[in-house]
Protein backbone atom coordinates (compact mmCIF):
# COMPACT_ATOMS: atom_id res chain seq x y z
CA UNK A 1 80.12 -109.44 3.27
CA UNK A 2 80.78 -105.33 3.39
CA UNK A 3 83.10 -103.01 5.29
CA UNK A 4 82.05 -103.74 8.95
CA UNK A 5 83.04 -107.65 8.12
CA UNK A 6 86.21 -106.64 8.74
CA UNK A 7 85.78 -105.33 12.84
CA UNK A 8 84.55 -107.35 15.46
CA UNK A 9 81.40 -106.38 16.78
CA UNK A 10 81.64 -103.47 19.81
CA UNK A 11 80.34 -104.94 22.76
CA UNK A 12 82.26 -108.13 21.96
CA UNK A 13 85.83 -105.92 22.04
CA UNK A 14 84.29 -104.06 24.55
CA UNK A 15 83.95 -107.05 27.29
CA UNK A 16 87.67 -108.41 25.99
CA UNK A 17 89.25 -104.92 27.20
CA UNK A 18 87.04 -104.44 30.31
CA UNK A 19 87.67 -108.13 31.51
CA UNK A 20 91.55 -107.67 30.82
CA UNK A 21 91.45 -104.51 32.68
CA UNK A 22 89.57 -106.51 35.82
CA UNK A 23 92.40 -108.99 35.81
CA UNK A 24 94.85 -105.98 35.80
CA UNK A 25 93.12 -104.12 38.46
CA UNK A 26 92.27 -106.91 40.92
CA UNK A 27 91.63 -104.94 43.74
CA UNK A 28 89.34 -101.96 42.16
CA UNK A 29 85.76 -101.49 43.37
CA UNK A 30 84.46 -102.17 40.50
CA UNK A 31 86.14 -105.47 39.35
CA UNK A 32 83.18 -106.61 42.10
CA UNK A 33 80.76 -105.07 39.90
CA UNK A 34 78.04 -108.08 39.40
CA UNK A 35 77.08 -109.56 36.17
CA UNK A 36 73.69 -111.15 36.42
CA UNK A 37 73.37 -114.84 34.68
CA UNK A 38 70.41 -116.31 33.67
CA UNK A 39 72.35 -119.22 31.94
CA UNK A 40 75.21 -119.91 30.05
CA UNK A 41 76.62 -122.25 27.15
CA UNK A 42 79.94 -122.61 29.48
CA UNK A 43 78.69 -124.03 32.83
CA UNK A 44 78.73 -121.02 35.41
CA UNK A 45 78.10 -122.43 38.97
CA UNK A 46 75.61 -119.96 40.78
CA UNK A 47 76.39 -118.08 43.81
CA UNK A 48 74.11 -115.81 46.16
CA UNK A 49 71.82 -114.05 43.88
CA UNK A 50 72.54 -116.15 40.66
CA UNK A 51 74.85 -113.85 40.26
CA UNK A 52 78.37 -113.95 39.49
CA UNK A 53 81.48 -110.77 40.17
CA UNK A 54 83.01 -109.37 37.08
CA UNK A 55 86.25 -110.35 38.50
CA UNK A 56 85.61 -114.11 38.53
CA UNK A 57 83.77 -114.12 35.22
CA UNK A 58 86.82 -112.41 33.21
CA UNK A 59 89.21 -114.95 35.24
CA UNK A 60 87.60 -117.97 34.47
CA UNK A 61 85.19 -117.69 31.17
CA UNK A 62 86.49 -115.16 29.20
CA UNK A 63 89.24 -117.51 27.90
CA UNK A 64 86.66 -119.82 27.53
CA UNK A 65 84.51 -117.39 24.69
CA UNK A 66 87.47 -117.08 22.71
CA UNK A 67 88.66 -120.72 22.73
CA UNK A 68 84.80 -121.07 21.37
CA UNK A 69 84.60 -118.74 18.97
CA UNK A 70 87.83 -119.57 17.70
CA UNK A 71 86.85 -123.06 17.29
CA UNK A 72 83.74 -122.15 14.95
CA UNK A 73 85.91 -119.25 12.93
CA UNK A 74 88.59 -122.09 11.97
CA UNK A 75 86.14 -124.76 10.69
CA UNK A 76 84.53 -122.40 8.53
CA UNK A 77 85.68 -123.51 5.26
CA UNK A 78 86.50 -119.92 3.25
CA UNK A 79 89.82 -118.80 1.91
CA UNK A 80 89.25 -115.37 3.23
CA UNK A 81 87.17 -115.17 6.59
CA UNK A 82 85.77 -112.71 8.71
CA UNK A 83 84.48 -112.40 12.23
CA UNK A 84 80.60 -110.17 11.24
CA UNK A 85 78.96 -110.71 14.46
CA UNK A 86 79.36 -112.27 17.90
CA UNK A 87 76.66 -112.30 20.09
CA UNK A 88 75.79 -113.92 23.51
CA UNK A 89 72.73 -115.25 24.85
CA UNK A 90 71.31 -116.19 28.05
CA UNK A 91 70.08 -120.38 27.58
CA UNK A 92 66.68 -120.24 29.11
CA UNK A 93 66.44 -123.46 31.65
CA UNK A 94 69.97 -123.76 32.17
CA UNK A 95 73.14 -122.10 33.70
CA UNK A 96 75.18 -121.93 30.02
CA UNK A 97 75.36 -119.54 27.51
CA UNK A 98 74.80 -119.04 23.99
CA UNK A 99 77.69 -118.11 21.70
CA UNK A 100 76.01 -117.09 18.10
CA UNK A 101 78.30 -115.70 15.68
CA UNK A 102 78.31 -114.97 11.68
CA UNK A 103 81.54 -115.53 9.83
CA UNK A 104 81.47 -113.75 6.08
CA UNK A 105 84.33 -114.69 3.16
CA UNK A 106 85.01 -110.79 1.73
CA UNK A 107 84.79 -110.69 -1.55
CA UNK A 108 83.27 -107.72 -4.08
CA UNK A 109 80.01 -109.03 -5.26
CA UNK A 110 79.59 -108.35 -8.83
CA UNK A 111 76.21 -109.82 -10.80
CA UNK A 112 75.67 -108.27 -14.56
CA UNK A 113 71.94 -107.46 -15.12
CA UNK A 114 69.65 -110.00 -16.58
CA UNK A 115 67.24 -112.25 -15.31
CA UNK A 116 68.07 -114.41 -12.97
CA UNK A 117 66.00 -117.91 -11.44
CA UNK A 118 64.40 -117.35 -8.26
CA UNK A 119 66.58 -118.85 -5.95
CA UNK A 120 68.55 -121.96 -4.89
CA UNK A 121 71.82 -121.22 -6.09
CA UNK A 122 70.55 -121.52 -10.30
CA UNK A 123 72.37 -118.47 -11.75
CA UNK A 124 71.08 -116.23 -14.66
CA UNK A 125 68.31 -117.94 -16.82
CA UNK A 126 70.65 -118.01 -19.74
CA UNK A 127 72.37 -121.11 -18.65
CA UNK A 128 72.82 -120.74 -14.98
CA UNK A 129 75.99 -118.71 -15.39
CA UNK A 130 77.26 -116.95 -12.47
CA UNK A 131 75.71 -119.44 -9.93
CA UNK A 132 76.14 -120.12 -6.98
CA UNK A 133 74.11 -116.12 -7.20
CA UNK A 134 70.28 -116.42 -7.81
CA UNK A 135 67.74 -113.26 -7.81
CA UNK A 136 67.31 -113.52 -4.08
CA UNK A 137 70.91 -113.00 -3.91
CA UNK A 138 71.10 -110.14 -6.05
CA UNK A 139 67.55 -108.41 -4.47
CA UNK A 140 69.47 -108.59 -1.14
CA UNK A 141 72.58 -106.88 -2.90
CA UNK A 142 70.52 -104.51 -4.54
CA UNK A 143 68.81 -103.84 -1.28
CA UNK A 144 71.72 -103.19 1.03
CA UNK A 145 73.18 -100.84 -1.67
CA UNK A 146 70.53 -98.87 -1.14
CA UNK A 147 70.20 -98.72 2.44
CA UNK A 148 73.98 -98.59 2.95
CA UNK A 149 75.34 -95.31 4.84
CA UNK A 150 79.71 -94.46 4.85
CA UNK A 151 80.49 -94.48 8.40
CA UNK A 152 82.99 -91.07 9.36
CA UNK A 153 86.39 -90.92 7.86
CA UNK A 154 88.50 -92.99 9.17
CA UNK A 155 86.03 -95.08 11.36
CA UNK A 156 83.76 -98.15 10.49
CA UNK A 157 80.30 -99.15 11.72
CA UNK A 158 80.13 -101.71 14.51
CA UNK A 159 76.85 -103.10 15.71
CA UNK A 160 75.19 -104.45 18.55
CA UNK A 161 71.69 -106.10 20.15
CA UNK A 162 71.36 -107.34 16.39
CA UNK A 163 68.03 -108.78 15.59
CA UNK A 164 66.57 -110.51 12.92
CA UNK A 165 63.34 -109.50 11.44
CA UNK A 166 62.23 -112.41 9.28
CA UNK A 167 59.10 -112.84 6.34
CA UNK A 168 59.40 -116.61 5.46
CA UNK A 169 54.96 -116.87 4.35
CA UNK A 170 54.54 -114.71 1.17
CA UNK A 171 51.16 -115.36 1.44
CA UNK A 172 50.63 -113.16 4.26
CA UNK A 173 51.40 -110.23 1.76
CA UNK A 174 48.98 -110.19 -1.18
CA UNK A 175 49.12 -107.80 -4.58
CA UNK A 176 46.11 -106.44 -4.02
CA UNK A 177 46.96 -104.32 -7.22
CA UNK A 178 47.43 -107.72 -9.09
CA UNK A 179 46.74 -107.71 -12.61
CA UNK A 180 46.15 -111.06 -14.71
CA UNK A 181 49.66 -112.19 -16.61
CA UNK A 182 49.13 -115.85 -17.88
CA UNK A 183 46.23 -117.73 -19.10
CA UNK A 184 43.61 -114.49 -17.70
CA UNK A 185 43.41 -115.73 -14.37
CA UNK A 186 44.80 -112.97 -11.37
CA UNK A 187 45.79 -115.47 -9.46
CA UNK A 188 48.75 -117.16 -11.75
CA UNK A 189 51.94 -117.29 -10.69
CA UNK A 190 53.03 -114.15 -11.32
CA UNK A 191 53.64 -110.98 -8.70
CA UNK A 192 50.55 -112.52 -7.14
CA UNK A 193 52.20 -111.56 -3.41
CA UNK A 194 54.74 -109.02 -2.58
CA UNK A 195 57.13 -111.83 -1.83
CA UNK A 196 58.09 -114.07 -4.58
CA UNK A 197 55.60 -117.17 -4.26
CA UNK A 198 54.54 -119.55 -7.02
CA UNK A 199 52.65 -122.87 -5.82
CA UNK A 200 52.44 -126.31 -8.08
CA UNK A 201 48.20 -126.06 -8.25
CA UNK A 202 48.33 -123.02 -9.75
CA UNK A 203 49.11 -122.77 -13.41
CA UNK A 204 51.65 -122.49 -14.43
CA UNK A 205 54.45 -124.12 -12.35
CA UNK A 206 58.06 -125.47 -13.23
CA UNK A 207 58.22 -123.20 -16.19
CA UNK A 208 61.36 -120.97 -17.16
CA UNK A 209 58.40 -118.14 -16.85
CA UNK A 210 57.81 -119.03 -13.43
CA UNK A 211 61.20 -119.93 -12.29
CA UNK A 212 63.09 -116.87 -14.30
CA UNK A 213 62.63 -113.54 -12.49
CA UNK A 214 62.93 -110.71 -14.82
CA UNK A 215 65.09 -108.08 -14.74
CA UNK A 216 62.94 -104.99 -16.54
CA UNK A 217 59.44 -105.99 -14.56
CA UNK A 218 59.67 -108.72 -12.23
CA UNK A 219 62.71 -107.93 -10.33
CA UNK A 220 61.43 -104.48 -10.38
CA UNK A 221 59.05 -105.21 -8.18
CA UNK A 222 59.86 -107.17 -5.95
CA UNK A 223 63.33 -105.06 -5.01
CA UNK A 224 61.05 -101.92 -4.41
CA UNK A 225 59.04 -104.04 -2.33
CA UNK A 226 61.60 -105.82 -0.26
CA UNK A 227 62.90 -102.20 0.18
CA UNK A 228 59.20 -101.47 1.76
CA UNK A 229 59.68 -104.16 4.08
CA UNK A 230 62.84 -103.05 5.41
CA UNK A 231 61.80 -99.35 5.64
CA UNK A 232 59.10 -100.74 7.60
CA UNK A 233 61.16 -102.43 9.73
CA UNK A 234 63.72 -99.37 10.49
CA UNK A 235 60.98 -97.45 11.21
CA UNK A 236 59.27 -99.89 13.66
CA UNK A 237 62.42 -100.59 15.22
CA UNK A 238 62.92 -100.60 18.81
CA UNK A 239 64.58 -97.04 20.23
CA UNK A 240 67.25 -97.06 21.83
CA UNK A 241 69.68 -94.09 24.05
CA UNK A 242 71.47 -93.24 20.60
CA UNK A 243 68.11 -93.65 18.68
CA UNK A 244 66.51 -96.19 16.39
CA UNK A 245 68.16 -100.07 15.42
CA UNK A 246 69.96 -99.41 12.16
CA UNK A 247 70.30 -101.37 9.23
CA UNK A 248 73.15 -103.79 9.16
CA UNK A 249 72.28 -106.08 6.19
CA UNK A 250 69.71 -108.20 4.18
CA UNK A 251 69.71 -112.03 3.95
CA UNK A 252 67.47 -113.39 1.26
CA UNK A 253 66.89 -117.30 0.42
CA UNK A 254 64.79 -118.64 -2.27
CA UNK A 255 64.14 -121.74 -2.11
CA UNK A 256 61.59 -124.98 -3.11
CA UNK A 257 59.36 -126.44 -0.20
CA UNK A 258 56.89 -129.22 0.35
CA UNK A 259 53.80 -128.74 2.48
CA UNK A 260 50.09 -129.84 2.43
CA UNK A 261 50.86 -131.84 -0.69
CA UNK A 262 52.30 -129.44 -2.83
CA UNK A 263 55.23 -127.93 -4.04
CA UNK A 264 56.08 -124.27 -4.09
CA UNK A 265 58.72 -121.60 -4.79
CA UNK A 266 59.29 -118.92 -2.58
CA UNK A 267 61.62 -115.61 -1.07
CA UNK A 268 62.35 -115.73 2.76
CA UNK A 269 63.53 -112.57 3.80
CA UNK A 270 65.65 -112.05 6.40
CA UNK A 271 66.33 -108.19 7.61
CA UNK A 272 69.06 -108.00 10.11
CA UNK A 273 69.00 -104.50 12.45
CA UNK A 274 71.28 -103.32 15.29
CA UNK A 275 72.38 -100.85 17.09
CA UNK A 276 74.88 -99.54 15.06
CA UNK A 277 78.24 -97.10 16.59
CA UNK A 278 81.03 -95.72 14.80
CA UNK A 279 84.56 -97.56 15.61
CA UNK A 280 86.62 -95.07 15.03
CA UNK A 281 89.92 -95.98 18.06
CA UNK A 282 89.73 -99.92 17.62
CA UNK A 283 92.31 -101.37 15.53
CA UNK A 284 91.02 -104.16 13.28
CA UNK A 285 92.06 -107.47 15.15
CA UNK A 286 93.01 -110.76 13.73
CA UNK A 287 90.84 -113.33 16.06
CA UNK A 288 93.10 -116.16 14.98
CA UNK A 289 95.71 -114.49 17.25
CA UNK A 290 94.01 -114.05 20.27
């Protein structure tokens, strides 16, 4: 997906070398350090305080993680495959815990310019070449290349506490500096929202105008307005010790729905933040050999 696909997320390596230590170390002070549960996906049996020592947790679950992670990271069905992002959550209700993680195939996108159809894996408008890539694909490429930072020589980003920030109803963002394209009416199908959007009462619908997103106007637009939104989002982000949530990448998916009795085209954006560090002293590890 980009550079950081390659490391394992820091807090993930972090617990795997503080729970081996704990094993190693047995009798120091702090292997009796506690670590609070709310719930877990692996079923952690409570003790005094719903709490459980560090000592018993990196004897008996950490195994347990890995075994689950590795599970997911072998069925995904790439020829290449990365570990992006592990992250784990308290389940509310229960005593288990939730093991999300994001595996990415590495590969160097590369899209020529042109139009391209709005979404669902259709290619360029000249024949569909180059699908499975549609022009949310390439507005989320052309996004992260702008937002992108190098991390130090010799060191690569690693993130943590990442959050999704996600715009799935275009029509929550209107053009209010909408101009009329087809047939004189404002309203038409065209840039009417900040978010691609096209609905099947308005006319037109279904049309190669409609469904083809051009590259000199149309796409225009909406890339410097997807890079709005995520400037927006950076700069409402929470704060954290080493400063504001950083941007770790942008997941766009258009896509035809059904609602109310109509069909309609649209863009959900998906804007994915974290708290981003520099691993600079952690070799790159191969999961499969854990």
């Amino acid at each position: 997906m980009d550079e950081g696909s390659e490391a394992m997320v820091a807090h993930i390596l972090e617990f795997k070398e503080r729970m081996a230590y704990y094993r190693e170390n047995p009798n120091l002070k702090g292997s009796e350090q506690l670590l609070q549960i709310d719930s877990t996906i692996l079923d952690i049996p409570l003790v005094e305080g719903d709490s459980i020592t560090m000592l018993k947790a990196s004897e008996k679950y950490f195994d347990n993680i890995l075994e689950s992670i590795q599970d997911k990271y072998f069925m995904a069905e790439f020829t290449e495959k990365r570990l992006v992002s592990v992250d784990l959550e308290p389940v509310n209700g229960g005593d288990s815990l939730s093991i999300n993680l994001i595996i990415g195939n590495p590969i160097i996108p590369y899209y020529p310019s042109g139009d391209w159809k709005y979404g669902d894996n259709l290619g360029q408008c000249d024949g569909g070449l180059y699908a499975p890539l549609d022009a949310a694909d390439v507005l989320a490429m052309d996004v992260r290349n702008y937002f992108y930072q190098d991390p130090p020589t010799n060191c690569r980003w690693s993130f943590t506490n990442i959050t999704d920030y996600v715009k799935e109803n275009p029509l929550d963002y209107p053009n209010t500096n909408d101009v009329p394209h087809y047939n004189n009416n404002k309203i038409d199908n065209y840039c009417d929202y900040l978010i691609y959007y096209a609905i099947d009462n308005v006319t037109p619908y279904g049309t190669d105008e409609v469904i083809c997103i051009e590259h000199d106007d149309e796409e225009a637009f909406y890339r410097q307005n997807y890079i709005n939104f995520t400037q927006k989002c950076l700069d409402d982000a929470p704060v954290f010790l080493e400063g504001k949530m950083k941007y770790q990448t942008s997941i766009y998916i258009g896509e035809e729905k059904y609602n109310d009795g109509h069909y309609y085209l649209r863009h959900k954006l998906i804007t994915r933040l974290g708290r981003r560090f520099a691993a600079c002293s952690i070799p790159i590890e191969d999961i499969s050999q854990y």
